[in-house]
Protein backbone atom coordinates (compact mmCIF):
# COMPACT_ATOMS: atom_id res chain seq x y z
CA UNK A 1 0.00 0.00 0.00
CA UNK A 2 1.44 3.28 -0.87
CA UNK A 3 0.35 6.50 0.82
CA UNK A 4 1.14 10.23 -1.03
CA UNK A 5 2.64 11.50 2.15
CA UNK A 6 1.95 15.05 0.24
CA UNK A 7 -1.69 15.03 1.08
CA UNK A 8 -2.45 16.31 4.52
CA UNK A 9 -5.54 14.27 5.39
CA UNK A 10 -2.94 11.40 4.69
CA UNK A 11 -0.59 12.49 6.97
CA UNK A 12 -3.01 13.36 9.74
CA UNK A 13 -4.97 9.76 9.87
CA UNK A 14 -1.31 8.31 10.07
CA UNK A 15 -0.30 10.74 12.90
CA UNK A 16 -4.00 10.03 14.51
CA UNK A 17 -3.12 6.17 14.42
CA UNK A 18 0.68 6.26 15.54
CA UNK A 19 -0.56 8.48 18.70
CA UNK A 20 -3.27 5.73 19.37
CA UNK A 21 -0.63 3.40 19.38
CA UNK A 22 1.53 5.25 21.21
CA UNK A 23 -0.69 6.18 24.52
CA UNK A 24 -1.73 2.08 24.51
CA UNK A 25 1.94 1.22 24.61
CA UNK A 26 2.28 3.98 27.53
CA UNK A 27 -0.64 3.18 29.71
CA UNK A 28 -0.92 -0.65 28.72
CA UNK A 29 2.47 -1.69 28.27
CA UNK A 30 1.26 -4.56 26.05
CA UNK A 31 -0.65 -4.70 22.47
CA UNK A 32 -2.26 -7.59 21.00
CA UNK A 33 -0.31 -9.39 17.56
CA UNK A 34 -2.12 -10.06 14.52
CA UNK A 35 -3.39 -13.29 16.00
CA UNK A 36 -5.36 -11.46 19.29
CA UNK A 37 -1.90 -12.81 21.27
CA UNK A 38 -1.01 -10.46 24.34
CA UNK A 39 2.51 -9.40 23.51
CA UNK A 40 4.52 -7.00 25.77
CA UNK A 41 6.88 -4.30 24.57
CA UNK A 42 10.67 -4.96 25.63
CA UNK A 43 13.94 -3.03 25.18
CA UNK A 44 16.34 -5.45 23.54
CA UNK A 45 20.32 -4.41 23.19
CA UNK A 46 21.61 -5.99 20.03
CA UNK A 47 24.61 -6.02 17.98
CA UNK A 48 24.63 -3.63 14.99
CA UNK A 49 25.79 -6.49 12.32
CA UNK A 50 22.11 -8.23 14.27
CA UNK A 51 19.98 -5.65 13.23
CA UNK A 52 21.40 -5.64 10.02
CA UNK A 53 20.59 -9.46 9.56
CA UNK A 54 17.45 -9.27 10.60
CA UNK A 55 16.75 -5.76 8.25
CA UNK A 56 18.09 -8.16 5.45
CA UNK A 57 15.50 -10.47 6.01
CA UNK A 58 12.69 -7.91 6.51
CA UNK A 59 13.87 -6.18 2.85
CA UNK A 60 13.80 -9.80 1.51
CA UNK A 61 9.97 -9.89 2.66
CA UNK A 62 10.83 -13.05 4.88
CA UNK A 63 9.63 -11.16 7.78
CA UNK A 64 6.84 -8.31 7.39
CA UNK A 65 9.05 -5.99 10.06
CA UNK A 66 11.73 -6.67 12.71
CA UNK A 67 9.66 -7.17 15.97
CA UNK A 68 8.17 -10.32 13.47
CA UNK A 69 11.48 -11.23 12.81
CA UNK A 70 12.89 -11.09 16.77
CA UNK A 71 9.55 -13.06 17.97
CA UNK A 72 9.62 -15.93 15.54
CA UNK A 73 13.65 -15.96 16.57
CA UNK A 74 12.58 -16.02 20.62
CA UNK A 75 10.04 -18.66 19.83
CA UNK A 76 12.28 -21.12 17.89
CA UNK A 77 15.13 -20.50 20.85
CA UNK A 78 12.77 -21.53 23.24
CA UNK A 79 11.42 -24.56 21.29
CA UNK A 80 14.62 -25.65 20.81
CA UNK A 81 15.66 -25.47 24.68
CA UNK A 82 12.77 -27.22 25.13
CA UNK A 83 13.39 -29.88 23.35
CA UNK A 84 16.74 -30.58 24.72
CA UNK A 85 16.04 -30.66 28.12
CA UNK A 86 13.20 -33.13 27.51
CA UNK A 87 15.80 -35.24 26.22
């Protein structure tokens, strides 16, 4: 989808939406994922040559943006650690 980011009423709905977002990330500390999933926000320190991996995959479409991307990574770790301490 591709927005002319000339047109004020453009600009305004976007800057109406990120502001929503922004004040339930302040008072809530959590939003919901695509899936209705509770998800908490969390400052993460990573390597630059990380982020630029993961911004790789994100331009290759593999990931739709990089909180996708650094989810799907968490939830494979912890599958994974899972599986070998079962064993």
């Amino acid at each position: 989808m591709f927005f002319d980011w000339r047109d004020v009423n453009v600009v305004t709905s976007y800057l109406q939406m990120y502001y929503q977002i922004i004040l339930l990330l302040y008072f809530h500390g959590s939003v919901r994922d695509g899936g209705g999933i509770e998800v908490k926000v969390v400052t993460v320190h990573l390597p630059e040559a990380y982020l630029e991996a993961i911004d790789e995959l994100v331009r290759k479409k593999i990931y739709p943006n990089r909180a996708e991307a650094i989810r799907m990574a968490v939830r494979d770790f912890i599958q994974a650690e899972a599986n070998i301490r079962e064993q």
